[in-house]
PDB file of N, CA and C in Angstrom:
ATOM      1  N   UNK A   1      87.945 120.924  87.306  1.00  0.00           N
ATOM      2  CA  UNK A   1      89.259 121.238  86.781  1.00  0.00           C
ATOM      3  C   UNK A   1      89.108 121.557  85.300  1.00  0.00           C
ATOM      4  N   UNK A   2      89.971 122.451  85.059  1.00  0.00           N
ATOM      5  CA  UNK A   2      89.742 122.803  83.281  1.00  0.00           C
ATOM      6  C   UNK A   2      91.327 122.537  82.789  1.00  0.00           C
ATOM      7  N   UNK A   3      91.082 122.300  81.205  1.00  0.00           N
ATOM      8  CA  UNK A   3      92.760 121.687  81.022  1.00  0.00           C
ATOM      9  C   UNK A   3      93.715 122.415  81.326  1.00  0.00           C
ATOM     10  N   UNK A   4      93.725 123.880  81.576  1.00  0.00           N
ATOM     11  CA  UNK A   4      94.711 124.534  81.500  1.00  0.00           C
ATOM     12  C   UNK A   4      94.955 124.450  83.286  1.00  0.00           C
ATOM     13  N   UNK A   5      94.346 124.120  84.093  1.00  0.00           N
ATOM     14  CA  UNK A   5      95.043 123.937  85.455  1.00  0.00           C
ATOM     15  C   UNK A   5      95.428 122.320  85.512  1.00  0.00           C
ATOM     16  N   UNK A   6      94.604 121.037  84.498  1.00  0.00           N
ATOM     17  CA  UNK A   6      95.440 120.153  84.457  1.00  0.00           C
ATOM     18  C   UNK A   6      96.928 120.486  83.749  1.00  0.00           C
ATOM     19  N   UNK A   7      97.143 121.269  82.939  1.00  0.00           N
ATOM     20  CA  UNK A   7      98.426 121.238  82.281  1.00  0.00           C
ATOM     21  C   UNK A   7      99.129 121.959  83.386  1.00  0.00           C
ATOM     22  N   UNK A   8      98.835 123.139  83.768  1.00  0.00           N
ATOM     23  CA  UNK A   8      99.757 123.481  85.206  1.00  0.00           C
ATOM     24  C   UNK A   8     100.099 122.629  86.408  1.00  0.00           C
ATOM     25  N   UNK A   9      99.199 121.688  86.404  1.00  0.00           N
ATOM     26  CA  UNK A   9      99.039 120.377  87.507  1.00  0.00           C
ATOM     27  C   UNK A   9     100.030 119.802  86.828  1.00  0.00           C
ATOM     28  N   UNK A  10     100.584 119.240  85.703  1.00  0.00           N
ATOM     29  CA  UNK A  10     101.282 118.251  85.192  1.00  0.00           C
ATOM     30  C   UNK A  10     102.919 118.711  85.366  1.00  0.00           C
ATOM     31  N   UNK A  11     102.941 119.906  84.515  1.00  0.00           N
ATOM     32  CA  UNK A  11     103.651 120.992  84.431  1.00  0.00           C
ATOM     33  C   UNK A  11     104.903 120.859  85.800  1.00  0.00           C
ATOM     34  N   UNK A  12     103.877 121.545  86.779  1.00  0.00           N
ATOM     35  CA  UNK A  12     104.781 121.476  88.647  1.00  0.00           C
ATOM     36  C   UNK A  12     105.023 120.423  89.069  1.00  0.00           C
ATOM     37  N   UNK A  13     105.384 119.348  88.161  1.00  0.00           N
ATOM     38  CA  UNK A  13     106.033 117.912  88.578  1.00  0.00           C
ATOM     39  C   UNK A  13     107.817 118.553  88.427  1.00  0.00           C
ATOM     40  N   UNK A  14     107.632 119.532  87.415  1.00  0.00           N
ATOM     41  CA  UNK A  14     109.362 119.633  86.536  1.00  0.00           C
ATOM     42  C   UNK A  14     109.895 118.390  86.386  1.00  0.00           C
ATOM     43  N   UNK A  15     108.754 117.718  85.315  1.00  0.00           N
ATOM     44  CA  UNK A  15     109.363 116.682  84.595  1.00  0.00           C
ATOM     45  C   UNK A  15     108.979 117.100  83.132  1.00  0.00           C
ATOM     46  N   UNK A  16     110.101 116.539  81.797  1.00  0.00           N
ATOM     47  CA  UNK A  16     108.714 116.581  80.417  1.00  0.00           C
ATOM     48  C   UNK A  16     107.383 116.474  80.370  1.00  0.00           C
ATOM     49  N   UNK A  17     106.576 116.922  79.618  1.00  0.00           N
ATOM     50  CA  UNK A  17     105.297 116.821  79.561  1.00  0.00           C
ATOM     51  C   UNK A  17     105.013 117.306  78.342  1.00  0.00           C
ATOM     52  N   UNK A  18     104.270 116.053  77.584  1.00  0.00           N
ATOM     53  CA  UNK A  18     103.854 116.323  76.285  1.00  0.00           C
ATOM     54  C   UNK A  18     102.130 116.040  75.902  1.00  0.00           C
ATOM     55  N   UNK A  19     102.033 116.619  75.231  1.00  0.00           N
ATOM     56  CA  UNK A  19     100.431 116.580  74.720  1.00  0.00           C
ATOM     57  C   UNK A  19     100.154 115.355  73.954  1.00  0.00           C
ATOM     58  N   UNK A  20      99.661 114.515  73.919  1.00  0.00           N
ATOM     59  CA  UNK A  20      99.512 113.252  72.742  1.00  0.00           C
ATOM     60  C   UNK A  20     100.753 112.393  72.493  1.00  0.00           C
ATOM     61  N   UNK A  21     101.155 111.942  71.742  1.00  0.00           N
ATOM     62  CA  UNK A  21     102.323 110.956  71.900  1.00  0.00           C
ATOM     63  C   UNK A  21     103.609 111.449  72.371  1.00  0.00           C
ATOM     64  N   UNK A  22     104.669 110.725  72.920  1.00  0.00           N
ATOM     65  CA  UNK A  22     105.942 111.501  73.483  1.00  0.00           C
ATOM     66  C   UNK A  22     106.686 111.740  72.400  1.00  0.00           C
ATOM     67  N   UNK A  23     106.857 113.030  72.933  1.00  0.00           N
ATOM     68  CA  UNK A  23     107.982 113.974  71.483  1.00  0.00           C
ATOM     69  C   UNK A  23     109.501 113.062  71.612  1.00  0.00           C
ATOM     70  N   UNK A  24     110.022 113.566  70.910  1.00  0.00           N
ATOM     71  CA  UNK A  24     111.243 112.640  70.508  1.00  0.00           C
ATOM     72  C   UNK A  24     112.177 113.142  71.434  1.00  0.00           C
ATOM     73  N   UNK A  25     112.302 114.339  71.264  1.00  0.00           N
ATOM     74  CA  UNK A  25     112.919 115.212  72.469  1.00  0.00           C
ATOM     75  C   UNK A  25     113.390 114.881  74.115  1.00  0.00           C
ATOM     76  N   UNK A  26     111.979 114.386  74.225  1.00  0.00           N
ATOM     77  CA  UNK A  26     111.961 113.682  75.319  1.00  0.00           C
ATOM     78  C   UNK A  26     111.749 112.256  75.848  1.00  0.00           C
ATOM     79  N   UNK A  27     111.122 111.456  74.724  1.00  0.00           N
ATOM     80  CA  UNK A  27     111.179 110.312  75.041  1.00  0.00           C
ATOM     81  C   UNK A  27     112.503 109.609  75.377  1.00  0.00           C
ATOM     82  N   UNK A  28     113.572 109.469  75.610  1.00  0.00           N
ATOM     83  CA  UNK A  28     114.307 108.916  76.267  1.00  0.00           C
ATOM     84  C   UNK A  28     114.815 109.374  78.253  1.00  0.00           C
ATOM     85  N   UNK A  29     114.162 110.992  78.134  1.00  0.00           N
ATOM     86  CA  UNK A  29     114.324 111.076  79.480  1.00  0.00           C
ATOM     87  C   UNK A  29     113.932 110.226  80.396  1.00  0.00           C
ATOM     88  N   UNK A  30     114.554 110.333  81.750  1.00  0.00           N
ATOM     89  CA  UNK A  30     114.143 109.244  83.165  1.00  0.00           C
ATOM     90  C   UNK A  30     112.715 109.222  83.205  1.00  0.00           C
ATOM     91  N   UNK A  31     112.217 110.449  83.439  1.00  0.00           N
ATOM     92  CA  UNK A  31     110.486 110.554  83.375  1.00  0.00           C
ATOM     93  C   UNK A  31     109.603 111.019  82.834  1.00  0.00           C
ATOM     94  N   UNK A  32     108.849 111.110  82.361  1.00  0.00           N
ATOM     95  CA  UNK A  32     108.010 112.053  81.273  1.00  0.00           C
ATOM     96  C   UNK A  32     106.380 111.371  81.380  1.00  0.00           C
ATOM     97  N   UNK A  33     105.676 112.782  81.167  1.00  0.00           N
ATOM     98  CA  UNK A  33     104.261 112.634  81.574  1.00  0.00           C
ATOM     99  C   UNK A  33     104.225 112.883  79.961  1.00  0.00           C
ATOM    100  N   UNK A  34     102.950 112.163  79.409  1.00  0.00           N
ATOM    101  CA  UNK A  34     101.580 112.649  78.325  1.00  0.00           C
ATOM    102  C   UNK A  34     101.100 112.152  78.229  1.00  0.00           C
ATOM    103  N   UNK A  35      99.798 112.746  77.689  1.00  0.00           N
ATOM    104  CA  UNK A  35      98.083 112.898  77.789  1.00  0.00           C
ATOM    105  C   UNK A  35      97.306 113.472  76.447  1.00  0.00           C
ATOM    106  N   UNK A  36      96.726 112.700  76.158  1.00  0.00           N
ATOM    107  CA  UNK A  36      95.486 113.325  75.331  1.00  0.00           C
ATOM    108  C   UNK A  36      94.292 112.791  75.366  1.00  0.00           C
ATOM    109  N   UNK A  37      93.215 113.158  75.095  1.00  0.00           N
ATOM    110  CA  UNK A  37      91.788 113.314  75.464  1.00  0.00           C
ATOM    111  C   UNK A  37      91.544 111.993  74.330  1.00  0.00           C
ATOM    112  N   UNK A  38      90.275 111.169  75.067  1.00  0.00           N
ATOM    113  CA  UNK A  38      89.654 109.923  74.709  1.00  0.00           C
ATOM    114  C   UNK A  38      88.024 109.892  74.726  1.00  0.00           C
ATOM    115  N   UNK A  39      87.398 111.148  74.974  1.00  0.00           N
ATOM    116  CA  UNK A  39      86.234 110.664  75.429  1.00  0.00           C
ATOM    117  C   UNK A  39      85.488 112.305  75.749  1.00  0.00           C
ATOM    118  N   UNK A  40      84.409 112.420  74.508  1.00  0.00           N
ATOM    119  CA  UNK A  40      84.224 113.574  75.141  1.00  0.00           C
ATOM    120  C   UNK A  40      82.649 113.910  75.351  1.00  0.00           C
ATOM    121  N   UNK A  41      82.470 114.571  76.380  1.00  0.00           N
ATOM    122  CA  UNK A  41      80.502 114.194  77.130  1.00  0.00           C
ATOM    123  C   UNK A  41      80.185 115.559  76.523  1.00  0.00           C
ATOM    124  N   UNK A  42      78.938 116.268  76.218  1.00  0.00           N
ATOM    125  CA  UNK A  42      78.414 117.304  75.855  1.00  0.00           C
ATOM    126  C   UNK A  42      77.583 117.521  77.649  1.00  0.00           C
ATOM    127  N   UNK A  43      77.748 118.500  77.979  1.00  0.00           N
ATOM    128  CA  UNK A  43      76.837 119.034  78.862  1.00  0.00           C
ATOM    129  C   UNK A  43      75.333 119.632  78.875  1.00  0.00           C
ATOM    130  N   UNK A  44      74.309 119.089  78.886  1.00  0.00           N
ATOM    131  CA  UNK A  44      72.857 119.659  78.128  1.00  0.00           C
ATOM    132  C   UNK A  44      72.626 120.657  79.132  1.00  0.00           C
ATOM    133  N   UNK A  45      71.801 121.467  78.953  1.00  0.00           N
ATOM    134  CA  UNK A  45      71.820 122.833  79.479  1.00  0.00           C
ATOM    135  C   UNK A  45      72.413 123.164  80.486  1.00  0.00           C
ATOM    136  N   UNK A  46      73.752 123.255  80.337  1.00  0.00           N
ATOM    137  CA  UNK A  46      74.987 123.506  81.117  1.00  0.00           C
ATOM    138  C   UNK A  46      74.799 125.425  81.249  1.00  0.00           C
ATOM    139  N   UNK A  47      74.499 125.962  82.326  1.00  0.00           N
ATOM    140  CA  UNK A  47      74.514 127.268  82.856  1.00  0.00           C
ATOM    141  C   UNK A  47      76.542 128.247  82.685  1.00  0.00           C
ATOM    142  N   UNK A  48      77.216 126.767  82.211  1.00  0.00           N
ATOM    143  CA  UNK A  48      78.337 127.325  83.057  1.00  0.00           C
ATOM    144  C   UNK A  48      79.045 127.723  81.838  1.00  0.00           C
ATOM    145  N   UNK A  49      80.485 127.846  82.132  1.00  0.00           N
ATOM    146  CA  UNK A  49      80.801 128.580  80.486  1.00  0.00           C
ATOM    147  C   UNK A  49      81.777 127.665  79.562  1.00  0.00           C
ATOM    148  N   UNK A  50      81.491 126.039  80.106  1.00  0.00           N
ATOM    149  CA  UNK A  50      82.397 125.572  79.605  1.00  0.00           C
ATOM    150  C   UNK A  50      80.866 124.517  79.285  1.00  0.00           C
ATOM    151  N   UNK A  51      81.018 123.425  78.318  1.00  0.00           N
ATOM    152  CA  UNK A  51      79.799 122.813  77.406  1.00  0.00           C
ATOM    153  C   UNK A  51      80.257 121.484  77.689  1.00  0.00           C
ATOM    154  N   UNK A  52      81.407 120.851  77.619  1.00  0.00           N
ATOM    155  CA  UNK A  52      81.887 119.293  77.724  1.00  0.00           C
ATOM    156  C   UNK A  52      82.924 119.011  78.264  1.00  0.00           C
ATOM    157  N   UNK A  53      82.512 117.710  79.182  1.00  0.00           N
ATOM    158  CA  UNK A  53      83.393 117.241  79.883  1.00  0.00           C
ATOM    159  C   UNK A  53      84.236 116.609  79.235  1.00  0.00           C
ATOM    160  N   UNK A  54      85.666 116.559  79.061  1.00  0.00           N
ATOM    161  CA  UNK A  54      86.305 115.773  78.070  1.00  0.00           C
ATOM    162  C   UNK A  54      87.260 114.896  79.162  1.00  0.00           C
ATOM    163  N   UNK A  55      87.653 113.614  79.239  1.00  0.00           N
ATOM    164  CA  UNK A  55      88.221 113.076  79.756  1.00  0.00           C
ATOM    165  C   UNK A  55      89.940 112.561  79.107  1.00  0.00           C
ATOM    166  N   UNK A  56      91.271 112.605  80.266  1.00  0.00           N
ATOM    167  CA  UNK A  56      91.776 112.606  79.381  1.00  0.00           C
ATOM    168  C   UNK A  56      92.948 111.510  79.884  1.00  0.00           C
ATOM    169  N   UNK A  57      93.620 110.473  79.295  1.00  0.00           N
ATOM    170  CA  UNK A  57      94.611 109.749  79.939  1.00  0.00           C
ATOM    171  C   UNK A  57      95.782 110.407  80.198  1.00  0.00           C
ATOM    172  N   UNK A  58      96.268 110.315  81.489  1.00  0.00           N
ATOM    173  CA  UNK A  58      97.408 110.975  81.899  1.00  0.00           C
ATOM    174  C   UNK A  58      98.667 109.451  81.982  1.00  0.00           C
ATOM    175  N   UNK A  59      99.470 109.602  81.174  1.00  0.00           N
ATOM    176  CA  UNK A  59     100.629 108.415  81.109  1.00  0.00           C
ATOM    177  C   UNK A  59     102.211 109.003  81.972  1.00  0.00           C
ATOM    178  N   UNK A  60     102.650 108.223  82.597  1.00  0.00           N
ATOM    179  CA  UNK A  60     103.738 108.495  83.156  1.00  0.00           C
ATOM    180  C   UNK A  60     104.603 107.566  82.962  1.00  0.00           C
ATOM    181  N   UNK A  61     106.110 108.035  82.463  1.00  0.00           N
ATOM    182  CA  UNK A  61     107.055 106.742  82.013  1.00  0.00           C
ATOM    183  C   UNK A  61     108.326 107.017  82.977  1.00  0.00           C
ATOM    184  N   UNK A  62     108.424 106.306  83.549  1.00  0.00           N
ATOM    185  CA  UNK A  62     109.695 106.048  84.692  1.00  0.00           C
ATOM    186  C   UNK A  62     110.333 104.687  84.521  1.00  0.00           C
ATOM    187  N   UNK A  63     111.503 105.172  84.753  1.00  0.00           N
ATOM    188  CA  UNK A  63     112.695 103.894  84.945  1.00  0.00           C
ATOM    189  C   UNK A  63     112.588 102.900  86.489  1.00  0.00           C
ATOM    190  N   UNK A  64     111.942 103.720  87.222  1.00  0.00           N
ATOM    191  CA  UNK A  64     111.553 102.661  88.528  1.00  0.00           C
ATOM    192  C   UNK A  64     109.845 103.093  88.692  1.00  0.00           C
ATOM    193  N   UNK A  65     109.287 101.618  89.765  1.00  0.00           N
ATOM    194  CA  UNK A  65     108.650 101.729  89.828  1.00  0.00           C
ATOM    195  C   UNK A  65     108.244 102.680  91.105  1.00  0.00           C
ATOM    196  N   UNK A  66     106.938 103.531  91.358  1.00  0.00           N
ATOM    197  CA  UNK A  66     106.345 104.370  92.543  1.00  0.00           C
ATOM    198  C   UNK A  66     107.739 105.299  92.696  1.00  0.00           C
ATOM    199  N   UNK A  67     107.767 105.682  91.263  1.00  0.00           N
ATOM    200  CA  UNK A  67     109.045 107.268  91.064  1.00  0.00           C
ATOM    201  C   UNK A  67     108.214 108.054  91.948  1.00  0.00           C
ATOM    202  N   UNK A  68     109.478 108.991  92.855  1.00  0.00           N
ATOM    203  CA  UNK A  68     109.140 109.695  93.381  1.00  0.00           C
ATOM    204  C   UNK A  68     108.036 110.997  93.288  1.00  0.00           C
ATOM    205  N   UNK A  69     108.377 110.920  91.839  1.00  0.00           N
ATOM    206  CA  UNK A  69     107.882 112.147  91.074  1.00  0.00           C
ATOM    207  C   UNK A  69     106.415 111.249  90.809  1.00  0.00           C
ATOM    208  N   UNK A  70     106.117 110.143  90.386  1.00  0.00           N
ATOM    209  CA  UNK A  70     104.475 109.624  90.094  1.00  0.00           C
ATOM    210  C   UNK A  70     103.698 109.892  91.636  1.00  0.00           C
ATOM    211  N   UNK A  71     104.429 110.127  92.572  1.00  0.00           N
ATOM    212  CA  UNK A  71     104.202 110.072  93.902  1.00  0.00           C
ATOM    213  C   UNK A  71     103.592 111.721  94.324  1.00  0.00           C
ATOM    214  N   UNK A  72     104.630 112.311  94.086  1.00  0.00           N
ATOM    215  CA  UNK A  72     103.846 114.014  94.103  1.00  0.00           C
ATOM    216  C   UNK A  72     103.132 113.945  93.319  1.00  0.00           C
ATOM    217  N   UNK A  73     102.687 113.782  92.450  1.00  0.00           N
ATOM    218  CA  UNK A  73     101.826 114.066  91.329  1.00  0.00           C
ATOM    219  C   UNK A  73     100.304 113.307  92.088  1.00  0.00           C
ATOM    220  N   UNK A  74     100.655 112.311  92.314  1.00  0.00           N
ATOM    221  CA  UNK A  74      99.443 112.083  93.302  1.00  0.00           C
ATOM    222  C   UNK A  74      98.754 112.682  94.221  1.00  0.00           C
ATOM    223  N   UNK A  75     100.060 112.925  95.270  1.00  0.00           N
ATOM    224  CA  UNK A  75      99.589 113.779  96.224  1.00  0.00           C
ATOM    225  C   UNK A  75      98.725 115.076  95.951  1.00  0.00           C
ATOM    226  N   UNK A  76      99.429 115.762  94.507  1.00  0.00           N
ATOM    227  CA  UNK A  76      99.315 117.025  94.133  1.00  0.00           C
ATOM    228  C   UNK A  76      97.536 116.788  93.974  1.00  0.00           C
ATOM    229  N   UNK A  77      97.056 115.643  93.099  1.00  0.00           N
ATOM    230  CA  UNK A  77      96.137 115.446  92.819  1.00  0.00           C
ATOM    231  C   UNK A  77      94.886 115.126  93.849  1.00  0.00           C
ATOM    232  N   UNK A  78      95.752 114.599  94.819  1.00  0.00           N
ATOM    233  CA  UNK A  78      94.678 113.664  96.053  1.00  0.00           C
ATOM    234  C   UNK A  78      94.444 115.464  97.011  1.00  0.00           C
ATOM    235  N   UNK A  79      95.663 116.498  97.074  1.00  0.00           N
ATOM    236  CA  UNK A  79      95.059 118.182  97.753  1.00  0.00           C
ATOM    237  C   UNK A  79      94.013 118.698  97.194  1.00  0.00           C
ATOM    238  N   UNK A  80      94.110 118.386  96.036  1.00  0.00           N
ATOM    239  CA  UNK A  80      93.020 118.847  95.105  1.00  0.00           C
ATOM    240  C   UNK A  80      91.568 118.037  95.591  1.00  0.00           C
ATOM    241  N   UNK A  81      91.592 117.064  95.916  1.00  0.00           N
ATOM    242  CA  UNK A  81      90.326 116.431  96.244  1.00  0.00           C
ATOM    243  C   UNK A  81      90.085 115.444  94.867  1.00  0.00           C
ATOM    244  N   UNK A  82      90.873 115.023  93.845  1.00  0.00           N
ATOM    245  CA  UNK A  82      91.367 114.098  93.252  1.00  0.00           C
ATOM    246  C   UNK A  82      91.831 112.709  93.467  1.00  0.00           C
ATOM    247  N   UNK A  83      90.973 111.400  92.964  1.00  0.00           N
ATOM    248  CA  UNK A  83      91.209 110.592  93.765  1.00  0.00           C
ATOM    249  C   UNK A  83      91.692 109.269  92.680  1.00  0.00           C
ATOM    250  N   UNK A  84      92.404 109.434  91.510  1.00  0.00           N
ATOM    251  CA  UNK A  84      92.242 108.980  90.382  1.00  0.00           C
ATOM    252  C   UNK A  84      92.387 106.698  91.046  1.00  0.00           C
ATOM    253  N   UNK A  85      92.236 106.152  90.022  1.00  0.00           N
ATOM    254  CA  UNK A  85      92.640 104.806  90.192  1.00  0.00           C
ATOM    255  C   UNK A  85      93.941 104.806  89.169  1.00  0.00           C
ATOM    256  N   UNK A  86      94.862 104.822  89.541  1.00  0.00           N
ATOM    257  CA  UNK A  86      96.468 104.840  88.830  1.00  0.00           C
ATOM    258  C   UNK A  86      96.618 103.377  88.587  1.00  0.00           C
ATOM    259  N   UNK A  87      96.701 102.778  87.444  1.00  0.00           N
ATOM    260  CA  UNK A  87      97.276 101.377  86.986  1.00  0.00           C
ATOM    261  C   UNK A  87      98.442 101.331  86.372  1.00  0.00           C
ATOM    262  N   UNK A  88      99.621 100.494  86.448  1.00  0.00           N
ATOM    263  CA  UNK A  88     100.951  99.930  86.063  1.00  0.00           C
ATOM    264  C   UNK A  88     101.063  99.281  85.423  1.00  0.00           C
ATOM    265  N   UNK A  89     101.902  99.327  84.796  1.00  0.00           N
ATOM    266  CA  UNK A  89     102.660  97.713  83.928  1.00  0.00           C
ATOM    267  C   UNK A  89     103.476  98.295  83.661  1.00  0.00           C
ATOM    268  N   UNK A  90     104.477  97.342  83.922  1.00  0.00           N
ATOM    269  CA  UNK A  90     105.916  96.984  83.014  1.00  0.00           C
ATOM    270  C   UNK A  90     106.369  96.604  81.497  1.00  0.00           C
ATOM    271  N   UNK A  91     107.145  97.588  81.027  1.00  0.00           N
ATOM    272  CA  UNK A  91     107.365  97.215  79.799  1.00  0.00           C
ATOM    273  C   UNK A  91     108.661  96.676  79.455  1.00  0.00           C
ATOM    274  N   UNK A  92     108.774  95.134  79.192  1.00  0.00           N
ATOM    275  CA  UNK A  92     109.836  94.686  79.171  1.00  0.00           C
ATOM    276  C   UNK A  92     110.851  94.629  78.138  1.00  0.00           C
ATOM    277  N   UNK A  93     110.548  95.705  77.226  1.00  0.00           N
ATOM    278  CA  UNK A  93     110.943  95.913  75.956  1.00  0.00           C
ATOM    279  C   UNK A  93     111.719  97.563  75.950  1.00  0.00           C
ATOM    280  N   UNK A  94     110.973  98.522  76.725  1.00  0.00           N
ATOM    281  CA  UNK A  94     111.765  99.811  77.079  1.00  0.00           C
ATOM    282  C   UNK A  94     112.459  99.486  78.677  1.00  0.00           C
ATOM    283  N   UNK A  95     111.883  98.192  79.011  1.00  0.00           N
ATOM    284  CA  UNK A  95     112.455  98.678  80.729  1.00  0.00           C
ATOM    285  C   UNK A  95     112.018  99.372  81.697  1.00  0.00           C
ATOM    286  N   UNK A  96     110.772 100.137  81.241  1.00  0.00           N
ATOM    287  CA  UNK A  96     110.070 101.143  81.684  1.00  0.00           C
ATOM    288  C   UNK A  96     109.115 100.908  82.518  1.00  0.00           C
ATOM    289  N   UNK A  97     108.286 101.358  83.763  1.00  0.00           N
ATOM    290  CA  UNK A  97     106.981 101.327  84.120  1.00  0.00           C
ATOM    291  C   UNK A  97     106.193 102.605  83.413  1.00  0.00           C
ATOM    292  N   UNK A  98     105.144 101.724  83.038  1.00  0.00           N
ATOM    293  CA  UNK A  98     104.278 102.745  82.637  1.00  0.00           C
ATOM    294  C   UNK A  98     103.034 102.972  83.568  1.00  0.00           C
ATOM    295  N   UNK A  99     102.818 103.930  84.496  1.00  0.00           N
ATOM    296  CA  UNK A  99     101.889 104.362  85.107  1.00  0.00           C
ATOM    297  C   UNK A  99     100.423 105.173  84.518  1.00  0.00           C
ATOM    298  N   UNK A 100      99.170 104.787  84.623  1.00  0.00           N
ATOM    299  CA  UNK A 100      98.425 105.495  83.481  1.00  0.00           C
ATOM    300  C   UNK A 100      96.784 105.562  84.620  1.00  0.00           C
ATOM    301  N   UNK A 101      96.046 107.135  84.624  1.00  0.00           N
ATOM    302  CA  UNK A 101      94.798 107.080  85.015  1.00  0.00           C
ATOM    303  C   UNK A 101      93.637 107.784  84.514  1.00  0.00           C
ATOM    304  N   UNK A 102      93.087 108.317  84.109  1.00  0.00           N
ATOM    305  CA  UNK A 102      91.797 109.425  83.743  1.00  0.00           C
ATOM    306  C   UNK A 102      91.113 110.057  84.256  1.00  0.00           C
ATOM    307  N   UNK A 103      91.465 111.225  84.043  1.00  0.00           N
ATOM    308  CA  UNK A 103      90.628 112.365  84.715  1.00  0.00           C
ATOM    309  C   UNK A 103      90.108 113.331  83.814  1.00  0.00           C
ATOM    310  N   UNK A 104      89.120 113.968  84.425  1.00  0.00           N
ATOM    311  CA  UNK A 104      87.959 114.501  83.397  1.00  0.00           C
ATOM    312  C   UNK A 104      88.394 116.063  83.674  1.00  0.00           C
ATOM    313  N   UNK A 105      88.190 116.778  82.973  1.00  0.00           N
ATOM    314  CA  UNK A 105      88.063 117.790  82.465  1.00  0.00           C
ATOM    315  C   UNK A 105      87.022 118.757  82.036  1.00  0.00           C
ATOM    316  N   UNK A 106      86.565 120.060  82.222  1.00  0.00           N
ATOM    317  CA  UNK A 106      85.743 120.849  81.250  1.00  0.00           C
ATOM    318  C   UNK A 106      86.662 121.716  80.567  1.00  0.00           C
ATOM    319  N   UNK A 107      85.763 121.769  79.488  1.00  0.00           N
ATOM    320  CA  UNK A 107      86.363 122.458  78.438  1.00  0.00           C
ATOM    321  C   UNK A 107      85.032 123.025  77.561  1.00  0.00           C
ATOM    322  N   UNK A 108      85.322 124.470  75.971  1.00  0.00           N
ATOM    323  CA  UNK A 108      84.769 124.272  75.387  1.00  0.00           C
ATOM    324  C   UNK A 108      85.303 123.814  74.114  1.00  0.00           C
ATOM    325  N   UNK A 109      84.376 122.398  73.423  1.00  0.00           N
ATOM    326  CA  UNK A 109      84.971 121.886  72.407  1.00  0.00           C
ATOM    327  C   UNK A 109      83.911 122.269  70.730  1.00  0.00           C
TER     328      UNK A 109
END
């Protein structure tokens, strides 16, 4: 996967979706996805046209928990042959579940 079909992957939820911290804009909506990169591998004589794998946390903020929408997004991910480990917690301070997993990426950086 390269980021620009993860961002189209995120994208066809038609929920917000922001790059790095949640924009203001949207942080109060029902659901909202963002992600930014934590971790990035160099590929040594990589043939291909992309050089590093960059890995990146994908966060999801919903007002209930196993939102319908964290649910396609799975699925969307598991057609793909995507099999992420998705972890939860509750935030008892927004009210919120926060759903969060990592998936890798190529890119050139």
């Amino acid at each position: 996967m390269t980021k620009p079909e993860l961002v189209e992957l995120l994208k066809a939820i038609k929920i917000p979706v922001n790059e790095g911290t949640p924009a203001d804009k949207i942080i109060e909506a029902q659901e909202i996805i963002y992600f930014w990169d934590y971790y990035w591998e160099d590929l040594i004589a990589s043939g291909e046209e992309y050089n590093t794998t960059v890995t990146y946390q994908i966060s999801f903020l919903a007002e209930v928990p196993r939102s319908p929408k964290l649910l396609e997004l799975k699925h969307n991910l598991n057609k793909l042959g995507l099999h992420p480990s998705i972890q939860h917690e509750y935030d008892p301070e927004t009210r919120r579940w926060h759903s969060y997993f990592a998936l890798e990426v190529l890119e050139n950086v």
